[in-house]
Protein backbone atom coordinates (compact mmCIF):
# COMPACT_ATOMS: atom_id res chain seq x y z
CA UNK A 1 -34.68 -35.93 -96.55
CA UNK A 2 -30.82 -35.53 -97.82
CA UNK A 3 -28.70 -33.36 -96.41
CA UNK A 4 -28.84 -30.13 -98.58
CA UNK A 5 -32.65 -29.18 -96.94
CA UNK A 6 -35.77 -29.61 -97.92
CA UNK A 7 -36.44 -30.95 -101.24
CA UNK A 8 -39.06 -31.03 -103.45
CA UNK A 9 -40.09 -34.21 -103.52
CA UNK A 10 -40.77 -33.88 -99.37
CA UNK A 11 -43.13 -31.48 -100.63
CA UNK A 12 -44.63 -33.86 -103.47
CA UNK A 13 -44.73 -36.58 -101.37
CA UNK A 14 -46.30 -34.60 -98.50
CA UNK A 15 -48.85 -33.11 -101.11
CA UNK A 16 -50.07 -36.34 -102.38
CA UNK A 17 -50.18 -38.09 -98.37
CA UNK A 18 -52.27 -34.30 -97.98
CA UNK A 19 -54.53 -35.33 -100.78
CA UNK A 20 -54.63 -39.65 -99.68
CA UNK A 21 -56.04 -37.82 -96.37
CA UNK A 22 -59.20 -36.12 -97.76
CA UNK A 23 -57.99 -32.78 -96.47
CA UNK A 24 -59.99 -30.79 -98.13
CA UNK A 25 -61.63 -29.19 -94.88
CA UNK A 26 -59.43 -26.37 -94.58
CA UNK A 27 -60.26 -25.42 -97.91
CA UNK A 28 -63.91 -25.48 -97.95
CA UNK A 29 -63.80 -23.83 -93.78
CA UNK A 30 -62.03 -20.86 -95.84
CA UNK A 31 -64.08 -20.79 -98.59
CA UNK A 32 -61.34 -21.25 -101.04
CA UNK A 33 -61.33 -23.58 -104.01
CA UNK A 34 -60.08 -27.09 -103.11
CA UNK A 35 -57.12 -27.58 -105.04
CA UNK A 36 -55.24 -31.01 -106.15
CA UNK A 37 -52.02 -31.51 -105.19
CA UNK A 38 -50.62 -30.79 -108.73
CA UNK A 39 -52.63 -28.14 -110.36
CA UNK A 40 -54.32 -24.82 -108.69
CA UNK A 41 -52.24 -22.51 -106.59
CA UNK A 42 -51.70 -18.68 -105.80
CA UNK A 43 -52.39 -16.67 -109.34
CA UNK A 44 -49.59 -16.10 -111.68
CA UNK A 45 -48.53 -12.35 -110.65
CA UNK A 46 -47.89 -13.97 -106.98
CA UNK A 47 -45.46 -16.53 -108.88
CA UNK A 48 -41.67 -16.86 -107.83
CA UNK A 49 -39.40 -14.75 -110.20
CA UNK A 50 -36.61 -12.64 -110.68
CA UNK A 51 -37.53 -9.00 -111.09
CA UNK A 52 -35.06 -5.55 -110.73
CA UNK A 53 -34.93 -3.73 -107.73
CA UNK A 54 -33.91 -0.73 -106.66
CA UNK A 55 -33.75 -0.84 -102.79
CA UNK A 56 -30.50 0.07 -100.81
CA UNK A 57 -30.25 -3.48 -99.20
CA UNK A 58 -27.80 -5.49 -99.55
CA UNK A 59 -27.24 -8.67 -101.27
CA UNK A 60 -28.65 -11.70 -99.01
CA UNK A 61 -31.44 -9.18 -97.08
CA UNK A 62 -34.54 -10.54 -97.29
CA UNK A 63 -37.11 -7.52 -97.79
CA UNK A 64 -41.04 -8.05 -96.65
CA UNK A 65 -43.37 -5.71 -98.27
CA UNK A 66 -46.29 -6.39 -96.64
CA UNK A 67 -49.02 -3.93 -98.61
CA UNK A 68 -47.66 -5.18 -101.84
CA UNK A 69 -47.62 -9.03 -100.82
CA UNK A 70 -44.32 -9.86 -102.03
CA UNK A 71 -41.06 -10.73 -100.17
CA UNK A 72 -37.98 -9.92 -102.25
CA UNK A 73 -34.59 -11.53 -101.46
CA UNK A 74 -31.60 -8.89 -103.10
CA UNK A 75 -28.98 -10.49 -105.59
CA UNK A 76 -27.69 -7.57 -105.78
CA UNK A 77 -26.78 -5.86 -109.21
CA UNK A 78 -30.33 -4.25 -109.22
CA UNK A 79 -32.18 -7.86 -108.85
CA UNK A 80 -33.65 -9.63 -106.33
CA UNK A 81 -35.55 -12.99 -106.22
CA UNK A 82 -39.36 -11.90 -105.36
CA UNK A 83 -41.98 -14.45 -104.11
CA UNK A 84 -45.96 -14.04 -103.77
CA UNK A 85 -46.65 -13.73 -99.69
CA UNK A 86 -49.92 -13.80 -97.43
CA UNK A 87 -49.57 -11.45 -94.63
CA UNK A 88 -51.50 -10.88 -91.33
CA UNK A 89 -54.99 -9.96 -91.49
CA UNK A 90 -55.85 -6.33 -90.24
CA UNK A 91 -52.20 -4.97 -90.49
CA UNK A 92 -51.20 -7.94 -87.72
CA UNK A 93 -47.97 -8.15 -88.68
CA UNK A 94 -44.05 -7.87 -86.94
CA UNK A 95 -42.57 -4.24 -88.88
CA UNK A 96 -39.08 -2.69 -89.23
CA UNK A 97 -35.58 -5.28 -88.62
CA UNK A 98 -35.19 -8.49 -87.48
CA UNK A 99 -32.78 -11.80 -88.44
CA UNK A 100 -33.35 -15.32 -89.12
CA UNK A 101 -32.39 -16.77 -85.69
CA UNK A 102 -33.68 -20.29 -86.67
CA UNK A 103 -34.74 -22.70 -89.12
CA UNK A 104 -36.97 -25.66 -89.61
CA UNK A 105 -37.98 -28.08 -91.69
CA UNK A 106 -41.54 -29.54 -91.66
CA UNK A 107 -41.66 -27.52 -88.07
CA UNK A 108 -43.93 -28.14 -85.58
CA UNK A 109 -46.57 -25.11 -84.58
CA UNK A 110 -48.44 -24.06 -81.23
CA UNK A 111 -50.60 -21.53 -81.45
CA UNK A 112 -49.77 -18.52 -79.02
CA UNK A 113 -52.09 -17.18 -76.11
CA UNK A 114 -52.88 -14.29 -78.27
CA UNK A 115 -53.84 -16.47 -81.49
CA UNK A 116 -56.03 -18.86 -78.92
CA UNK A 117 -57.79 -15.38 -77.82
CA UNK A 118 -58.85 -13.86 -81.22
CA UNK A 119 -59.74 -17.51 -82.62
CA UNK A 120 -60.70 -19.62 -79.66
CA UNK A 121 -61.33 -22.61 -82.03
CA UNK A 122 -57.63 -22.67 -81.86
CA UNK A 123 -57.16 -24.25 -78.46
CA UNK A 124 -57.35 -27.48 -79.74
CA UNK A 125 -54.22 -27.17 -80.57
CA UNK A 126 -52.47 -25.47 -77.50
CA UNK A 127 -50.27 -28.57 -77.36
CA UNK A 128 -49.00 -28.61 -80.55
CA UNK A 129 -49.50 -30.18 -83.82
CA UNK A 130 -46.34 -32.39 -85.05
CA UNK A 131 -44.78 -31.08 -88.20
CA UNK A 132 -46.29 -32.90 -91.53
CA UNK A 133 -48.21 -31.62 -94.36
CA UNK A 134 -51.37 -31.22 -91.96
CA UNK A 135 -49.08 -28.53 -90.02
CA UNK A 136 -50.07 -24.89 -90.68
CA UNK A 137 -46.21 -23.73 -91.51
CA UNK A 138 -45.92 -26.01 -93.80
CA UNK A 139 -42.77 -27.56 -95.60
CA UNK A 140 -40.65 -25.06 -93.31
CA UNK A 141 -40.07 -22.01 -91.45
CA UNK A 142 -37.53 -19.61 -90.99
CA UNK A 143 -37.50 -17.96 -87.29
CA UNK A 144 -37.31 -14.28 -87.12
CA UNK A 145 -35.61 -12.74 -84.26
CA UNK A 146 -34.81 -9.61 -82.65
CA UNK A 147 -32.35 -8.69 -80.08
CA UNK A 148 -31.25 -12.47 -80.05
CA UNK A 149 -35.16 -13.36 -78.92
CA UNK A 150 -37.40 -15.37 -80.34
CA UNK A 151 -39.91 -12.56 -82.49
CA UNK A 152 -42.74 -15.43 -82.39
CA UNK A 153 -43.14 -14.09 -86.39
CA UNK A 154 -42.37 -16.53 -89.06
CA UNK A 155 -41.96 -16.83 -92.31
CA UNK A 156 -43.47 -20.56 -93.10
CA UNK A 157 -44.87 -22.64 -96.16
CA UNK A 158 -48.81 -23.14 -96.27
CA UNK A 159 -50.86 -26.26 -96.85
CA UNK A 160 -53.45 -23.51 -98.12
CA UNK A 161 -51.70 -21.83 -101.20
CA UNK A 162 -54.53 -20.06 -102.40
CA UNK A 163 -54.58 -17.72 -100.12
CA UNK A 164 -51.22 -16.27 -101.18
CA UNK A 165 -51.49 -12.90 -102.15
CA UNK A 166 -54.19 -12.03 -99.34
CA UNK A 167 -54.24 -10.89 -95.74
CA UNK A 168 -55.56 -14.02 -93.64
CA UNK A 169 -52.62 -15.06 -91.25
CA UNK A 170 -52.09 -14.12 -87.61
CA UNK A 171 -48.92 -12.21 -88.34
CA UNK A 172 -46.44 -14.53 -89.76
CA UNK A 173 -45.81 -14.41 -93.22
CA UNK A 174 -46.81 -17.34 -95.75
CA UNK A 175 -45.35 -18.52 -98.63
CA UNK A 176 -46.30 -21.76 -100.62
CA UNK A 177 -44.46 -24.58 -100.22
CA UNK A 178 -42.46 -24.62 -103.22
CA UNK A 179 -41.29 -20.65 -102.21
CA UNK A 180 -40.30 -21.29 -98.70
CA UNK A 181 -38.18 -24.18 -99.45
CA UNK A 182 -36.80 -22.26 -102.16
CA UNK A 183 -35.72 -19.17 -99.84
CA UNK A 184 -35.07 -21.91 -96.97
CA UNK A 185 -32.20 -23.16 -98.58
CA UNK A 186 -30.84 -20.00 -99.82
CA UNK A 187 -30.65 -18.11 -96.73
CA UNK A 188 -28.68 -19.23 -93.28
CA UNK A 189 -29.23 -18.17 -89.80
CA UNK A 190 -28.50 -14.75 -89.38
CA UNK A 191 -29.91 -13.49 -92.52
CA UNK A 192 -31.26 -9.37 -91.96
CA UNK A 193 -34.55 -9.24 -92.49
CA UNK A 194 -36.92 -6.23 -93.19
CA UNK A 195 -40.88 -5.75 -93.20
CA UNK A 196 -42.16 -2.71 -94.09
């Protein structure tokens, strides 16, 4: 890893060692398609691009719109830099402000007590799983705060890209890999967030 962030030949790298693995359980679990590490992905309308915008943010603000599945970071000058998201399943999701407070690369996750409740497949994992391309956040995450605590929302990378564009998370907000190193290294702690 150099020192500007992630890069994207962590991800490649980490795609291919995801692919050496035979991880391909996830995908059929989910029902998805199983995807190779170079082709397949979210569909192109859920593709990173710069669009206009018209909100009242300002430039930096990264802007969550959770019934549209996009996340939009403002340039400013009526443009913003909008990425394909998957969002929490039945409206589970953090609303209104909040700031990145922390960031990560190839984080580790542990599920929460509330998570381990509604799935309790998921306490296999109540110690943690190491960060790595088997981790569900991914390539990184970006740590959203409010009132200087810890939110326990993220917005993360996915090992399962195809389900970009859908609601299927506990809350956090996904992005694929490529995206959310992308908007990792273009916003610092203390960036304003906003889900609506």
């Amino acid at each position: 890893m150099d020192s500007r962030g992630v890069t994207r030949r962590a991800i490649l790298l980490g795609s291919l060692a995801l692919t050496a693995s035979g991880c391909t359980s996830t995908a059929e679990r989910y029902g998805g398609p199983i995807l190779s590490a170079f082709g397949g992905g979210p569909s192109y309308r859920y593709r990173r691009r710069t669009v206009g915008y018209d909100g009242n943010e300002p430039p930096g603000t990264i802007v969550v719109n959770t019934s549209e599945r996009y996340l939009y970071l403002v340039e400013g000058g009526g443009r913003a830099i909008r990425y394909g998201i998957a969002v929490g399943e039945d409206g589970r999701t953090l609303k209104g402000p909040a700031s990145i407070g922390r960031k990560a690369e190839w984080p580790s996750w542990t599920p929460t007590e509330s998570m381990m409740e509604r799935k309790p497949h998921l306490r296999q994992y109540a110690g943690g799983v190491s960060g790595g391309p088997h981790n569900p956040l991914g390539a990184a995450a970006l740590y959203l705060y409010r009132g200087g605590q810890d939110s326990m929302f993220r917005l993360h990378g996915t090992n399962e890209p195809w389900t970009i564009g859908q609601a299927v998370s506990s809350g956090c907000v996904r992005l694929t890999n490529d995206d959310i190193v992308d908007l990792y290294n273009r916003t610092p702690v203390g960036t304003k967030v906003l889900v609506i």
